[in-house]
PDB file of N, CA and C in Angstrom:
ATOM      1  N   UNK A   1     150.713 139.998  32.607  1.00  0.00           N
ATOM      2  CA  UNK A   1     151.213 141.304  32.967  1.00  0.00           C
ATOM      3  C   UNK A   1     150.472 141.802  34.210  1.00  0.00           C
ATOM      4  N   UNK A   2     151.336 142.272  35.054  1.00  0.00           N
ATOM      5  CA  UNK A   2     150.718 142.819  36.789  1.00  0.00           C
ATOM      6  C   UNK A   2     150.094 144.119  36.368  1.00  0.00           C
ATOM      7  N   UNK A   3     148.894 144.275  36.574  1.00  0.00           N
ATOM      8  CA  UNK A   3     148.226 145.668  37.095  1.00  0.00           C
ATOM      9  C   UNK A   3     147.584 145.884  38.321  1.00  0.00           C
ATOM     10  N   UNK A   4     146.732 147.265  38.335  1.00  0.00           N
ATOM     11  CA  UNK A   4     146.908 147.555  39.725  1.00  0.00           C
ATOM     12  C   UNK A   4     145.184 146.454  39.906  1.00  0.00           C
ATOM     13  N   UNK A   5     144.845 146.146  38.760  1.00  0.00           N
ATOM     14  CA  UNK A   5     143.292 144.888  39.015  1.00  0.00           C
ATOM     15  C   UNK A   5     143.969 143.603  39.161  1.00  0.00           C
ATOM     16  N   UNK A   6     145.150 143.227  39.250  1.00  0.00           N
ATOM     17  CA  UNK A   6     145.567 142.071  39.408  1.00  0.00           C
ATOM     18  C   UNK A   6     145.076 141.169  40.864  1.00  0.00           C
ATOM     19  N   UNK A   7     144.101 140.219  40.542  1.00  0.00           N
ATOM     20  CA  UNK A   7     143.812 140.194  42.293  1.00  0.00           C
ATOM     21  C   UNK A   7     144.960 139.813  42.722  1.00  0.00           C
ATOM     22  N   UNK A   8     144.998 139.974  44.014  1.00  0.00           N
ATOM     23  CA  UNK A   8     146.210 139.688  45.276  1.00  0.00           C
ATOM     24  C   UNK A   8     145.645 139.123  46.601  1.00  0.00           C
ATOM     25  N   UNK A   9     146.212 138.647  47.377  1.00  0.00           N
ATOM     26  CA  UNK A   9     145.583 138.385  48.629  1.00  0.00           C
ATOM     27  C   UNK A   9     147.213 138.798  49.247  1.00  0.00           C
ATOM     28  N   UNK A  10     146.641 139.439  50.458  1.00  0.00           N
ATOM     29  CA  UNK A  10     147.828 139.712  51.783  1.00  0.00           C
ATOM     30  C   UNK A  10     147.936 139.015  53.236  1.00  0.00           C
ATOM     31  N   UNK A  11     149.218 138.337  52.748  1.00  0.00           N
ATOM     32  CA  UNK A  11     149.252 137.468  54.229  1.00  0.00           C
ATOM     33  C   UNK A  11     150.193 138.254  55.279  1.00  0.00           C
ATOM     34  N   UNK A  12     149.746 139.353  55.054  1.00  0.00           N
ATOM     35  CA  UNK A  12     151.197 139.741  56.475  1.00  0.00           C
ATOM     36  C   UNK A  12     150.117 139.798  57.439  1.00  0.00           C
ATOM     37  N   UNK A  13     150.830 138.715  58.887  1.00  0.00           N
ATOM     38  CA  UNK A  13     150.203 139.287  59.859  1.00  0.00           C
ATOM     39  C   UNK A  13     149.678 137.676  60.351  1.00  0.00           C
ATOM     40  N   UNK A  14     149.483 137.025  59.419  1.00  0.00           N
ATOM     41  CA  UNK A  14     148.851 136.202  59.036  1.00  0.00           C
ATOM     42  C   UNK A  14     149.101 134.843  60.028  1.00  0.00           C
ATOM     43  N   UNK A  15     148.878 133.765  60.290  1.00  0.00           N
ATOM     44  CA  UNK A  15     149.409 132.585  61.249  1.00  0.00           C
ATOM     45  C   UNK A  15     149.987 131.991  59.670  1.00  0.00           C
ATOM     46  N   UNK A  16     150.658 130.888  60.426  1.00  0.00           N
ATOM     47  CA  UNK A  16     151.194 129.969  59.291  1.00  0.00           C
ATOM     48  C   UNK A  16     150.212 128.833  58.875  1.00  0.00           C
ATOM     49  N   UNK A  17     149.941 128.654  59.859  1.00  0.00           N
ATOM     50  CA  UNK A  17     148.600 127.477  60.090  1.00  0.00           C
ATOM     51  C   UNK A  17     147.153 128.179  59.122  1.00  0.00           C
ATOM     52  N   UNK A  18     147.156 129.373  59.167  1.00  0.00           N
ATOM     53  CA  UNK A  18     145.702 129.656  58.682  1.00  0.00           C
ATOM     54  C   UNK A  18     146.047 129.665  57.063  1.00  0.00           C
ATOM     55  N   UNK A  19     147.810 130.002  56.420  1.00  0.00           N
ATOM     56  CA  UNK A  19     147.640 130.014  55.048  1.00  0.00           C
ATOM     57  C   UNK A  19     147.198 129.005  54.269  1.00  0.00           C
ATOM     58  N   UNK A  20     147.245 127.902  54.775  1.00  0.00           N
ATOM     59  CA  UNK A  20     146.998 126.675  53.455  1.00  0.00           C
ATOM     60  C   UNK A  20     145.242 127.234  53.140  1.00  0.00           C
ATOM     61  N   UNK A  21     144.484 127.267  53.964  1.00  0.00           N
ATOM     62  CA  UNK A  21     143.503 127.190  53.728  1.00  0.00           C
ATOM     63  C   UNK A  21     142.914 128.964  52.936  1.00  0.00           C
ATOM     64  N   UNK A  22     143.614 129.488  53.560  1.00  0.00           N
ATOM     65  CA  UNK A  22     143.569 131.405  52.517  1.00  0.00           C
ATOM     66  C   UNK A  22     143.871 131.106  51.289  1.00  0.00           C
ATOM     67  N   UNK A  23     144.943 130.468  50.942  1.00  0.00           N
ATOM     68  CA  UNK A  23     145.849 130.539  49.465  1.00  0.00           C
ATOM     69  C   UNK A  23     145.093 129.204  48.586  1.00  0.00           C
ATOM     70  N   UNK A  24     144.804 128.494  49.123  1.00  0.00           N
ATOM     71  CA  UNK A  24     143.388 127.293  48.426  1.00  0.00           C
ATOM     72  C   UNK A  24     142.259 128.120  48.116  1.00  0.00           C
ATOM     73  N   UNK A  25     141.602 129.173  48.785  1.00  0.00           N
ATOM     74  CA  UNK A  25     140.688 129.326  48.396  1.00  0.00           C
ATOM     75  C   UNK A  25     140.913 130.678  47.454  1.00  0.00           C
ATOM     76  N   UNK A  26     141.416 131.423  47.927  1.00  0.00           N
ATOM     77  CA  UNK A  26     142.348 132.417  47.029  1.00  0.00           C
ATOM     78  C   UNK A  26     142.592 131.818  45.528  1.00  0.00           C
ATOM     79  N   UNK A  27     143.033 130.423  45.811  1.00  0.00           N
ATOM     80  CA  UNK A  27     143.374 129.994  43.741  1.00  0.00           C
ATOM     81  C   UNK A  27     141.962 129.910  43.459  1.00  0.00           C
ATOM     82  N   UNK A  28     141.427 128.710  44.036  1.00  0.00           N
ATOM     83  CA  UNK A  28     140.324 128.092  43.566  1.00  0.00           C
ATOM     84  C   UNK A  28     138.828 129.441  42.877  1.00  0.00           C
ATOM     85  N   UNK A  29     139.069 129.869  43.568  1.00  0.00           N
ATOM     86  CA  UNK A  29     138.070 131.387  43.601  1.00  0.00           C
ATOM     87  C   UNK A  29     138.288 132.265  42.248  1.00  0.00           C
ATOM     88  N   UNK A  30     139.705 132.523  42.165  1.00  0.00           N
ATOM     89  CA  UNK A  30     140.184 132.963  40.454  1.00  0.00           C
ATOM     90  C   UNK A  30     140.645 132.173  39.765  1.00  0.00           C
ATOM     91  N   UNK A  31     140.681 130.976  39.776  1.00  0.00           N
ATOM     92  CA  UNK A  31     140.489 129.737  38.640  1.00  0.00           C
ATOM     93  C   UNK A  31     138.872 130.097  37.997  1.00  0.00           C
ATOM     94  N   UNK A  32     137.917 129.679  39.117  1.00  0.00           N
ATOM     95  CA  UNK A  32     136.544 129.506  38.530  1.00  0.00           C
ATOM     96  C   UNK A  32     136.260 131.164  37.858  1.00  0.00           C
ATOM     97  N   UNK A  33     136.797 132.283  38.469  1.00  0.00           N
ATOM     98  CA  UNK A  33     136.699 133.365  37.758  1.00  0.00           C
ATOM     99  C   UNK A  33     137.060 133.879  36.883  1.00  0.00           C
ATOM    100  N   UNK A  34     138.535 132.623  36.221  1.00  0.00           N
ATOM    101  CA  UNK A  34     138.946 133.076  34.900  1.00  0.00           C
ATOM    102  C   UNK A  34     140.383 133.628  35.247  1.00  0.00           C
ATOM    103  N   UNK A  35     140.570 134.192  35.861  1.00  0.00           N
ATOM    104  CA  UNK A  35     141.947 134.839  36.025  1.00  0.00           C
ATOM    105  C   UNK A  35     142.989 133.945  36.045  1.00  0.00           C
ATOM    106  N   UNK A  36     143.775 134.346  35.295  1.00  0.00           N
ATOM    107  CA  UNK A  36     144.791 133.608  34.621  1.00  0.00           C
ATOM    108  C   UNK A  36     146.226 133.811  35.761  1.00  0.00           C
ATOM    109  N   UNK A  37     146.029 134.804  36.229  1.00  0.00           N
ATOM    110  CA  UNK A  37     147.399 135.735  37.041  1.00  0.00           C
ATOM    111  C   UNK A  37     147.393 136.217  38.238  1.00  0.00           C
ATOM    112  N   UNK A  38     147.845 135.868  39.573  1.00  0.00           N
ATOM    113  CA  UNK A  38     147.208 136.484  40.870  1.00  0.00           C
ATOM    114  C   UNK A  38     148.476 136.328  41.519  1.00  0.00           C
ATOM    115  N   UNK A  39     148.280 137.369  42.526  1.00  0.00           N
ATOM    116  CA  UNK A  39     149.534 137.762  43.533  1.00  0.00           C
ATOM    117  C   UNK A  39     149.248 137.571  44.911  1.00  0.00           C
ATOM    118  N   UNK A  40     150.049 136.635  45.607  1.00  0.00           N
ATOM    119  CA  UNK A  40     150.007 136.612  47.037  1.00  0.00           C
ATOM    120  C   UNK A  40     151.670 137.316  47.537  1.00  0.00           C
ATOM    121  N   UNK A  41     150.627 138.627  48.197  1.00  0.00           N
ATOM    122  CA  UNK A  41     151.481 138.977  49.071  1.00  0.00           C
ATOM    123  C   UNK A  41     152.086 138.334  50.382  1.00  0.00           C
ATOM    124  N   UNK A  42     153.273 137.807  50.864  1.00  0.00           N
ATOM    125  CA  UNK A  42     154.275 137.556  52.153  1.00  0.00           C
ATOM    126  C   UNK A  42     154.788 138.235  53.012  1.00  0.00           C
ATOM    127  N   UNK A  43     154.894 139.212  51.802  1.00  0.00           N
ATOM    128  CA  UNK A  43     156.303 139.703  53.011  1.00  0.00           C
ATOM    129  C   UNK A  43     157.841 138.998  52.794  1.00  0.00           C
ATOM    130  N   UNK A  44     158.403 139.951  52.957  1.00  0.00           N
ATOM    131  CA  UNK A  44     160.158 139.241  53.095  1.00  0.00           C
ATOM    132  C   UNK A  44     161.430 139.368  54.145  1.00  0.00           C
ATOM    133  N   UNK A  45     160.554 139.351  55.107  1.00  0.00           N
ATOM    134  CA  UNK A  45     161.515 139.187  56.559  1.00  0.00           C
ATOM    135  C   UNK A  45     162.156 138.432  56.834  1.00  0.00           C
ATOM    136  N   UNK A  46     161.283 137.025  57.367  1.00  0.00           N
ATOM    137  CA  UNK A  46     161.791 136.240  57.733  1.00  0.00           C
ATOM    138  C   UNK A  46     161.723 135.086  57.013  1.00  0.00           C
ATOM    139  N   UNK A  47     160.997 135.308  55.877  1.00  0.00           N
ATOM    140  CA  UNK A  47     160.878 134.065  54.852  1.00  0.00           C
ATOM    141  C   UNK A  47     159.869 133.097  55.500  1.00  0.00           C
ATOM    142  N   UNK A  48     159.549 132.957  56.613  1.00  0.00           N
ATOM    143  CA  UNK A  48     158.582 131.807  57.005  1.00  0.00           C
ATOM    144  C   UNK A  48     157.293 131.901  55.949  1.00  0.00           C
ATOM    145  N   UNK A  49     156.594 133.009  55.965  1.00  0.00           N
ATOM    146  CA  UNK A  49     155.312 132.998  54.957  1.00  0.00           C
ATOM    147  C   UNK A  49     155.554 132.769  53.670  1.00  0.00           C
ATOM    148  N   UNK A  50     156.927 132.914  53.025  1.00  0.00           N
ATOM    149  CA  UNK A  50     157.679 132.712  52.054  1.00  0.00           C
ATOM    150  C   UNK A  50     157.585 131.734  51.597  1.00  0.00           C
ATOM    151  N   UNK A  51     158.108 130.617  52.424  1.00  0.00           N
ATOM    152  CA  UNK A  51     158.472 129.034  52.493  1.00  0.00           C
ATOM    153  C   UNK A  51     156.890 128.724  52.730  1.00  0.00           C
ATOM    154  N   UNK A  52     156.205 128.706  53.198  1.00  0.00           N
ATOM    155  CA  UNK A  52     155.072 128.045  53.266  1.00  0.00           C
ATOM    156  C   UNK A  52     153.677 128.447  52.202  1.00  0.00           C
ATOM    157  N   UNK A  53     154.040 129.133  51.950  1.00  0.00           N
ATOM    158  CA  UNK A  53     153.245 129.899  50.667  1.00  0.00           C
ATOM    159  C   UNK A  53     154.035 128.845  49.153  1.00  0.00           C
ATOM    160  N   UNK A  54     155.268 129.391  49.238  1.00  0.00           N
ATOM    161  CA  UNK A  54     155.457 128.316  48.386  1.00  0.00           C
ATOM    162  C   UNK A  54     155.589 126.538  48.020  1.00  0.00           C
ATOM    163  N   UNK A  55     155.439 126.233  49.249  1.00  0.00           N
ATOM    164  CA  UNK A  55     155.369 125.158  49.721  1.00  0.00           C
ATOM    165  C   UNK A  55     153.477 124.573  49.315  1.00  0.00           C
ATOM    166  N   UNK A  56     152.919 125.330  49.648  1.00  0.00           N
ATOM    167  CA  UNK A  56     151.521 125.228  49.364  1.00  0.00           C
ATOM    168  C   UNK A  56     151.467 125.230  47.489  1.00  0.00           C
ATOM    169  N   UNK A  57     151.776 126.184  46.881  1.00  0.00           N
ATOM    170  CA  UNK A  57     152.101 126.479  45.607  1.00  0.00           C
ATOM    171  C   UNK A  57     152.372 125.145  44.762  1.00  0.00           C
ATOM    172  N   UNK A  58     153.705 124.380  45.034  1.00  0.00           N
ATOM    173  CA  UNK A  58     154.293 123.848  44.870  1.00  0.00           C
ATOM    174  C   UNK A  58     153.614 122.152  44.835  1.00  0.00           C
ATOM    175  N   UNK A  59     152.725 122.294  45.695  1.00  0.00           N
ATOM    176  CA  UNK A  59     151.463 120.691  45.243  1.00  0.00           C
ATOM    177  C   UNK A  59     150.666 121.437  44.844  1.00  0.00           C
ATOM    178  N   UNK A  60     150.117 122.396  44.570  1.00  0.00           N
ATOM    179  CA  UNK A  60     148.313 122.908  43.925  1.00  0.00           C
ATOM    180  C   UNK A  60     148.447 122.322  42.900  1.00  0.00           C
ATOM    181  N   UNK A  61     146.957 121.827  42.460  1.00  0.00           N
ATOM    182  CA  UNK A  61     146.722 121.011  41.270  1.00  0.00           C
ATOM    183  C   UNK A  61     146.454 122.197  39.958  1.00  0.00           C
ATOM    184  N   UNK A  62     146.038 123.446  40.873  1.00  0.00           N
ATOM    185  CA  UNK A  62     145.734 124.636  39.692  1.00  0.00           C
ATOM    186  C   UNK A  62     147.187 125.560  39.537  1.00  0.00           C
ATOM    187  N   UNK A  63     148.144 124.956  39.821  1.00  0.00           N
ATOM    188  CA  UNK A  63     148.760 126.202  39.614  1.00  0.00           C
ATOM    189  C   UNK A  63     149.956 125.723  38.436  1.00  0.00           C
ATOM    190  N   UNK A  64     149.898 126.688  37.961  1.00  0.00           N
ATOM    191  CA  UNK A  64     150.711 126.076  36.071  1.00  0.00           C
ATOM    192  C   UNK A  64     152.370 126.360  37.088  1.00  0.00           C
ATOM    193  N   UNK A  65     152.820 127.454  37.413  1.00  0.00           N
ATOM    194  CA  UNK A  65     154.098 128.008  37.805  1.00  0.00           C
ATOM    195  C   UNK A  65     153.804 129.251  38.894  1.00  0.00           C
ATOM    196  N   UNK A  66     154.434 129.570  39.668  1.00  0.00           N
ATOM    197  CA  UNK A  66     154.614 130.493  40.143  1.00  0.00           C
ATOM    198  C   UNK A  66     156.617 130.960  40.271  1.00  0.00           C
ATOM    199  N   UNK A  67     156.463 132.492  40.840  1.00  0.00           N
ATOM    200  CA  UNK A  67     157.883 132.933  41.130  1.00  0.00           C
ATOM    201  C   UNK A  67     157.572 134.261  41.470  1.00  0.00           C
ATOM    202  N   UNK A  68     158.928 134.553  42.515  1.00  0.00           N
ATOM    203  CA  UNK A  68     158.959 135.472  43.289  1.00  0.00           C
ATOM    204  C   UNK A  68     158.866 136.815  42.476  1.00  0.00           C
ATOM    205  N   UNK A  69     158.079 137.583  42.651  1.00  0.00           N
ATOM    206  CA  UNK A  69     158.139 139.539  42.134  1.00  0.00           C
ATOM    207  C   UNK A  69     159.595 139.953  41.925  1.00  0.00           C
ATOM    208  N   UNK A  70     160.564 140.257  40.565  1.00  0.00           N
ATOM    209  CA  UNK A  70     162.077 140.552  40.832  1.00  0.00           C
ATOM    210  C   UNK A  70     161.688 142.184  41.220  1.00  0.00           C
ATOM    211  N   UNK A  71     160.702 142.784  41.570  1.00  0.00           N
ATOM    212  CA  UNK A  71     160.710 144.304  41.858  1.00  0.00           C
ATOM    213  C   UNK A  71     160.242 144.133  43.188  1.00  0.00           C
ATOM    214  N   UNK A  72     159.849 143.442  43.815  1.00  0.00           N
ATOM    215  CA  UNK A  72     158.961 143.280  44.946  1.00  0.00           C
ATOM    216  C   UNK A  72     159.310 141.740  45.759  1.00  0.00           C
ATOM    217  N   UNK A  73     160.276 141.343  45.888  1.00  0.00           N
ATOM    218  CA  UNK A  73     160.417 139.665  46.745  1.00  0.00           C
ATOM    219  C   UNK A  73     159.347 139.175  47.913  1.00  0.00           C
ATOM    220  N   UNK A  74     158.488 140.631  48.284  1.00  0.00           N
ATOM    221  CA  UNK A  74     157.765 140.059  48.953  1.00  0.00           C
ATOM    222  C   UNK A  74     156.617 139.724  48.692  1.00  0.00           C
ATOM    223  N   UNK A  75     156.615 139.524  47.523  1.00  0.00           N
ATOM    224  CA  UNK A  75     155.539 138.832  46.877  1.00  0.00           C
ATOM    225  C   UNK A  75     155.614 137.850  45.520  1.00  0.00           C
ATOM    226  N   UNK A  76     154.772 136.677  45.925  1.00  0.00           N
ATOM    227  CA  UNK A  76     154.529 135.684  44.665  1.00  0.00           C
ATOM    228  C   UNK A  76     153.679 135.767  43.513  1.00  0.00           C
ATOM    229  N   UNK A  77     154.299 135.891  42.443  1.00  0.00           N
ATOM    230  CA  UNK A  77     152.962 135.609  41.056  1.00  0.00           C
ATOM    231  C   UNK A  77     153.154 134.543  40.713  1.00  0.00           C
ATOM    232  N   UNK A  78     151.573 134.130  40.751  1.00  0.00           N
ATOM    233  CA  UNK A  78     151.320 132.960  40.225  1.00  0.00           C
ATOM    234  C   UNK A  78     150.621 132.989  39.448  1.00  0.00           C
ATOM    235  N   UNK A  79     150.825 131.864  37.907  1.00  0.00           N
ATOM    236  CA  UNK A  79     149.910 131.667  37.058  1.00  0.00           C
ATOM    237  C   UNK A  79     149.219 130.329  37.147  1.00  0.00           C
ATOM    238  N   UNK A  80     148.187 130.566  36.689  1.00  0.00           N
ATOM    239  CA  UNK A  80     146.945 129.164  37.235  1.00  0.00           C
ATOM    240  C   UNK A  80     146.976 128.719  35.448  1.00  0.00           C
ATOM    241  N   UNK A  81     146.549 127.393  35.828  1.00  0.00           N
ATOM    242  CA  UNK A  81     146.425 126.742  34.510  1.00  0.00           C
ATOM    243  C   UNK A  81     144.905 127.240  34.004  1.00  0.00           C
TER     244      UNK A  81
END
């Protein structure tokens, strides 16, 4: 369940090139801290941070599932194993 302690990280603004390495350390960081549930913010413009956020998602060895916010598209929750 999302609250307002849910960590998040925000990529607007962001290069495309710099996310793999934000959103790796972003999991890895609330894996070892226990958190079960975390939100990366995108944005939903143009979908590029979209696609590559999930694209990153999509091989992590920690990540059980993720899917898009249905109140918010510009952002991903993900649950970590």
């Amino acid at each position: 369940m999302l609250t307002s302690k849910t960590p998040r990280i925000d990529l607007h603004g962001e290069e495309v090139a710099l996310c793999y390495a934000l959103v790796n350390e972003f999991l890895n960081d609330n894996f070892k801290m226990g958190n079960k549930e975390v939100v990366i913010v995108h944005g939903k413009s143009t979908n590029i941070l979209t696609n590559e956020v999930h694209k990153i998602l999509k091989s992590h060895k920690l990540v059980h599932k993720y899917y898009l916010n249905n109140w918010n598209l510009g952002e991903t929750i993900v649950i970590l194993k």
